[in-house]
N, C-alpha and C. Protein backbone atom coordinates (compact mmCIF):
# COMPACT_ATOMS: atom_id res chain seq x y z
N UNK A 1 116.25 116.16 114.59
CA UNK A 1 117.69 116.06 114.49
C UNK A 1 118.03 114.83 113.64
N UNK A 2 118.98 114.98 112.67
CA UNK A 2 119.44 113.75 111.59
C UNK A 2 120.97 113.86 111.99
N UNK A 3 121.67 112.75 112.19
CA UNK A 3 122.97 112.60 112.24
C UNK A 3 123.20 110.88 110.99
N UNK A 4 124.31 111.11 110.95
CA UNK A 4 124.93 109.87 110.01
C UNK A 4 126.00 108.96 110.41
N UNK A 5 125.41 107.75 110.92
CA UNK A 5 126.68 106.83 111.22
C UNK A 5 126.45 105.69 110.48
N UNK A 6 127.98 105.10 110.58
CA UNK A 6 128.03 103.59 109.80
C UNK A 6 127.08 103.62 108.77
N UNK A 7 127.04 104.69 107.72
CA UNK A 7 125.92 104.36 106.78
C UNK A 7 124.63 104.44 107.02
N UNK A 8 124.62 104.76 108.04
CA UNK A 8 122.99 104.19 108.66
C UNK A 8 122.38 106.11 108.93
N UNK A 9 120.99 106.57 108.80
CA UNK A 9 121.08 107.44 109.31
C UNK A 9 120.03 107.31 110.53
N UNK A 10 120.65 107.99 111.53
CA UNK A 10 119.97 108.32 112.86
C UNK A 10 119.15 109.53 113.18
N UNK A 11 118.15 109.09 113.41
CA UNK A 11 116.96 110.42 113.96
C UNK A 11 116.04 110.07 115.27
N UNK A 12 115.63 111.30 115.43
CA UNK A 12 115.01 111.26 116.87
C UNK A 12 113.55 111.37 116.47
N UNK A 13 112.77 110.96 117.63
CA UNK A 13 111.29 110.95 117.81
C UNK A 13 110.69 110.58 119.45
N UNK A 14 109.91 111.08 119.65
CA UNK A 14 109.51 111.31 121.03
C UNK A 14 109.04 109.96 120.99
N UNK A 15 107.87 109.50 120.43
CA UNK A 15 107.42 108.06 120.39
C UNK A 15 107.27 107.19 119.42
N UNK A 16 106.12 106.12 119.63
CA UNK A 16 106.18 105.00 118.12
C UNK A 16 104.91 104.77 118.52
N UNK A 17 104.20 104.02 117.64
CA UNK A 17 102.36 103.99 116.97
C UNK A 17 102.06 102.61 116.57
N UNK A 18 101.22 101.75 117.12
CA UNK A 18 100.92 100.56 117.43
C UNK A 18 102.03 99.40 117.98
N UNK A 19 101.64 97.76 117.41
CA UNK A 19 102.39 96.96 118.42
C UNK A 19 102.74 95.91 117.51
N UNK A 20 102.44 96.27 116.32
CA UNK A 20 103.23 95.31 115.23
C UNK A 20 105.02 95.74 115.34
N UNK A 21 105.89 94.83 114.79
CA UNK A 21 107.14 95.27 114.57
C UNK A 21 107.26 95.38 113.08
N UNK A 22 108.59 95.94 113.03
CA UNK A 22 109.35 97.22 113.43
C UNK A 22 107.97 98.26 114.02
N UNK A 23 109.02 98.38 115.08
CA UNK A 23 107.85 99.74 115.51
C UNK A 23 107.66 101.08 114.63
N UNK A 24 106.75 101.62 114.44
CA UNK A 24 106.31 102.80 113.61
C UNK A 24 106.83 103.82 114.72
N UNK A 25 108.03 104.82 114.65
CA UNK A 25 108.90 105.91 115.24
C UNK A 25 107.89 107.11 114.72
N UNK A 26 107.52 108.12 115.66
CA UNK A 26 106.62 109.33 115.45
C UNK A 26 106.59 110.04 115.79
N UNK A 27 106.80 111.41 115.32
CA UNK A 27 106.86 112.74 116.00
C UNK A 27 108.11 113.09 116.36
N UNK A 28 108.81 113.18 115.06
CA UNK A 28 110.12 113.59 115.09
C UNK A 28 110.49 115.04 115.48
N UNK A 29 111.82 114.83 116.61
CA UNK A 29 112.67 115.69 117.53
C UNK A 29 113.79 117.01 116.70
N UNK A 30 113.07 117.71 116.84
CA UNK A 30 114.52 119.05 116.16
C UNK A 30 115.70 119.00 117.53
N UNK A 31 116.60 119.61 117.20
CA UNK A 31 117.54 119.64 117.76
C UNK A 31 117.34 119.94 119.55
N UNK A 32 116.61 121.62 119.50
CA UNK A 32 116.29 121.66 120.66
C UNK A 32 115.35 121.37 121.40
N UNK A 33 114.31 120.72 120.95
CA UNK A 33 113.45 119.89 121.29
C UNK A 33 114.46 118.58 122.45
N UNK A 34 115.02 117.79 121.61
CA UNK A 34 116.22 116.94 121.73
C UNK A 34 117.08 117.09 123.45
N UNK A 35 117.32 118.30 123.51
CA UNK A 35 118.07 118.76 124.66
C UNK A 35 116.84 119.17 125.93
N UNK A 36 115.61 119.63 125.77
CA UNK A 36 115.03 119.60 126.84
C UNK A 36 113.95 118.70 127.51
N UNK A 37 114.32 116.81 126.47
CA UNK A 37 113.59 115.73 126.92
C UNK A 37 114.24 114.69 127.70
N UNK A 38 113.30 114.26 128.34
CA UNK A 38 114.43 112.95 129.39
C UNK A 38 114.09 111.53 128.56
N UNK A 39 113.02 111.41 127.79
CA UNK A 39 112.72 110.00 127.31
C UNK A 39 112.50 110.69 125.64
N UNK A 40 112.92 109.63 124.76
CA UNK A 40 113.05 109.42 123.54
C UNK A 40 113.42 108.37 122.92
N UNK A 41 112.85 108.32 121.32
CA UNK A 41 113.82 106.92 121.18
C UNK A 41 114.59 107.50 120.39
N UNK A 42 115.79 106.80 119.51
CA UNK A 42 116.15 106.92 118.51
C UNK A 42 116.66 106.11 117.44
N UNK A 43 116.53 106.17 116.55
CA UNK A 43 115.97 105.06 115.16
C UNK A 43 117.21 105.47 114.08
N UNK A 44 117.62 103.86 113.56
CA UNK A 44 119.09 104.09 112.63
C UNK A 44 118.30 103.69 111.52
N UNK A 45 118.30 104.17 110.30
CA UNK A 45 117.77 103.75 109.43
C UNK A 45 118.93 103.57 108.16
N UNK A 46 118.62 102.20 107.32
CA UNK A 46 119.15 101.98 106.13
C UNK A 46 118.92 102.74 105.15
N UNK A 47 119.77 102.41 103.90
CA UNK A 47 119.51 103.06 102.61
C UNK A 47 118.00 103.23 101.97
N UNK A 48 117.36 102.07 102.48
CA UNK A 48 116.00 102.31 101.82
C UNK A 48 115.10 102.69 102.91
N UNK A 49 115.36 103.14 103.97
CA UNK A 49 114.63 103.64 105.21
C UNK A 49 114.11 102.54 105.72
N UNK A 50 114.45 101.69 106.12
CA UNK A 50 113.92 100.67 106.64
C UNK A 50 114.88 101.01 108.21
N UNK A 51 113.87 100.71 109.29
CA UNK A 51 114.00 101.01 110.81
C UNK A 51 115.30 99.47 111.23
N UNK A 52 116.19 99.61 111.15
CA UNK A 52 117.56 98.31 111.57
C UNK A 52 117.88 98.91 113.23
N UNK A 53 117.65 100.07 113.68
CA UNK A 53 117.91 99.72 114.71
C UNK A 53 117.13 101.03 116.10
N UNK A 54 116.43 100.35 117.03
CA UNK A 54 115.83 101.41 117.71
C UNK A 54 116.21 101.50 119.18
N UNK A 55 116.22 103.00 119.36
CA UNK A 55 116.38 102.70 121.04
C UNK A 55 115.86 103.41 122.17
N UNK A 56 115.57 102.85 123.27
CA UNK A 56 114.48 103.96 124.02
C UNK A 56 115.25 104.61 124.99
N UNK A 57 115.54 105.64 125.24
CA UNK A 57 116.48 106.51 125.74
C UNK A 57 115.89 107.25 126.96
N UNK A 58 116.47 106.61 128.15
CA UNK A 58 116.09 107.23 129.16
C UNK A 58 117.01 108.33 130.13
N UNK A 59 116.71 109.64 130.44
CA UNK A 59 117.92 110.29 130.90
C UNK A 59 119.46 109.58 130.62
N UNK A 60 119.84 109.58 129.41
CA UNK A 60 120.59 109.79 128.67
C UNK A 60 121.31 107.85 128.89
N UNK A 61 120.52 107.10 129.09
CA UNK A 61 120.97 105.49 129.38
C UNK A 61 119.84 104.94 128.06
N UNK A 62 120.61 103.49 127.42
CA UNK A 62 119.33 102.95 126.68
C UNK A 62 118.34 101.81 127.53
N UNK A 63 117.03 102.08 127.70
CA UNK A 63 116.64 101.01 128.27
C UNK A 63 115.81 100.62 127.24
N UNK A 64 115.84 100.23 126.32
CA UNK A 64 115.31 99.14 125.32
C UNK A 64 116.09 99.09 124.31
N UNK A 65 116.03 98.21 123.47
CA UNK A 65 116.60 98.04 122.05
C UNK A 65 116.05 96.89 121.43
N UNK A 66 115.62 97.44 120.06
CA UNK A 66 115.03 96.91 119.11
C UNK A 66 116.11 96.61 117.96
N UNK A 67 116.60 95.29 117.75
CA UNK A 67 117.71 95.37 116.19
C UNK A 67 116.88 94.27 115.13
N UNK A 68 116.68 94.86 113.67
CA UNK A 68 115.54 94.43 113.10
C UNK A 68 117.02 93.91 111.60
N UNK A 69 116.46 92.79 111.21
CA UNK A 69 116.79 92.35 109.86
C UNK A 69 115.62 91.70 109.28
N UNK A 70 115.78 92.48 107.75
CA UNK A 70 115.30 92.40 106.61
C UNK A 70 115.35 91.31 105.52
N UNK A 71 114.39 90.79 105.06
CA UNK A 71 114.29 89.72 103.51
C UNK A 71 114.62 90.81 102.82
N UNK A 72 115.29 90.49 101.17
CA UNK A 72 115.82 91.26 100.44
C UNK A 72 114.43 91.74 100.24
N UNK A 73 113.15 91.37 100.22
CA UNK A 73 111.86 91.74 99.79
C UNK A 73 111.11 93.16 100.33
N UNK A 74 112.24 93.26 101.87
CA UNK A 74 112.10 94.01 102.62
C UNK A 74 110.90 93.50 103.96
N UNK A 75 110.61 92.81 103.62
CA UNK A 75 109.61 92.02 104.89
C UNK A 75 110.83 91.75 105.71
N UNK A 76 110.20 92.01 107.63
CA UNK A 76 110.55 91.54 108.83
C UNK A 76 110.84 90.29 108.43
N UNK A 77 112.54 90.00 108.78
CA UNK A 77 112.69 88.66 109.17
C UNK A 77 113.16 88.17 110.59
N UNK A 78 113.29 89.12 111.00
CA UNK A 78 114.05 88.95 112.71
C UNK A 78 113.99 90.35 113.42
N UNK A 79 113.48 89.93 114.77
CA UNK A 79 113.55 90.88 115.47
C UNK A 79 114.29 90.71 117.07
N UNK A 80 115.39 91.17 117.42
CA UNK A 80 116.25 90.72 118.32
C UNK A 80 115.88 92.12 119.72
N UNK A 81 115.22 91.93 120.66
CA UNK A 81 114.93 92.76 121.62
C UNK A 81 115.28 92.34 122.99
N UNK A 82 115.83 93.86 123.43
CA UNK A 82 116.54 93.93 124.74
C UNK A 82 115.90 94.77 125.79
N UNK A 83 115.83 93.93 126.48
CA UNK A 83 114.53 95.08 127.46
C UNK A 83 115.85 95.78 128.68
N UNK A 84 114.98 96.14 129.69
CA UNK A 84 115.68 97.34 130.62
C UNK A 84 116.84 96.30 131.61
N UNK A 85 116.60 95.16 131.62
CA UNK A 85 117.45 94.10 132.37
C UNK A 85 118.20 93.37 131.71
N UNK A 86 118.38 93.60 130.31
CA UNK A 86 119.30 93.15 129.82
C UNK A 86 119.40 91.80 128.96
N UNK A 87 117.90 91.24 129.17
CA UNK A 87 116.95 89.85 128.49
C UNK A 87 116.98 90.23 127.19
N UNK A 88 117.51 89.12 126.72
CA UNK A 88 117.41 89.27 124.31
C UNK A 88 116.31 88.21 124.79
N UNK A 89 115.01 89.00 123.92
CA UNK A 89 114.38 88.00 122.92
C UNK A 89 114.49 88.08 121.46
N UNK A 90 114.58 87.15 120.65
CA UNK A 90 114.24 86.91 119.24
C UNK A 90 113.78 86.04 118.69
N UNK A 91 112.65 87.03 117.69
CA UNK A 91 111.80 86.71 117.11
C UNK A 91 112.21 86.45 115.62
N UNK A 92 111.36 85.34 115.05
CA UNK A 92 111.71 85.28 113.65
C UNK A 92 110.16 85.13 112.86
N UNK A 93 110.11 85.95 111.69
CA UNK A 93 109.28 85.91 110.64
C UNK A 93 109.80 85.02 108.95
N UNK A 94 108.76 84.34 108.45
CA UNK A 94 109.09 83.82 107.19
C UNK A 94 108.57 85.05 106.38
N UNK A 95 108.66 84.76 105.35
CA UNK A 95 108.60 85.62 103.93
C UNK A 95 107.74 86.79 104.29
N UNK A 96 106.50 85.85 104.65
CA UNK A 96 105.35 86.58 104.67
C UNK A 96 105.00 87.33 105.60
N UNK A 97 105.86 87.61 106.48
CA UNK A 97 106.04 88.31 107.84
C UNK A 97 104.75 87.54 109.11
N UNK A 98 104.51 86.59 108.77
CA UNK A 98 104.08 85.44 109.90
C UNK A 98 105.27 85.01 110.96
N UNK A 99 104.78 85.39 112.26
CA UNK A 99 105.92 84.79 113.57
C UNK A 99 106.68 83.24 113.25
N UNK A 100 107.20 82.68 113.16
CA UNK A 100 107.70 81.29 113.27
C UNK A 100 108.22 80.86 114.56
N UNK A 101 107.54 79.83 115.10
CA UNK A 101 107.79 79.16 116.26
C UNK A 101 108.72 78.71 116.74
């Protein structure tokens, strides 16, 4: 399923593939696929497909969120995450997509 907001486009996928960030989104959801799952995420993507915003979707509530900004280079520069209680962590990368302390 592809929908279009704020510019951004939104799609579905059952899961995501290793533990680097932005998470790698996989195994994308057709429509009715979509309607007979209780967990999913779903992923807003920019003009150049770059992953800005993810979310893990539990019987129809978000319990995670991932919001990602980009170097014009396109390297991770921030990663702002919200777990199931409501805790922001953020993370920041330099150029080279190395963590910064």
């Amino acid at each position: 399923m592809t929908e279009k907001i704020d510019n951004y486009v939104c799609r579905y996928f059952i899961t995501y593939s290793g533990v680097k960030l932005p998470l790698k989104l996989v195994t994308p959801l057709q429509d009715a696929e979509l309607q007979n799952r209780n967990t999913f995420f779903r992923g807003y993507f920019d003009q150049q497909d770059r992953l800005i915003l993810c979310q893990k979707m539990v019987y129809g509530e978000i319990e995670l969120e991932h919001r990602y900004g980009y170097y014009a280079s396109g390297v991770l520069q921030q990663a702002e995450i919200t777990d199931a209680d409501g805790e922001v962590t953020l993370l920041r990368f330099d150029e080279a997509g190395a963590p910064i302390d």
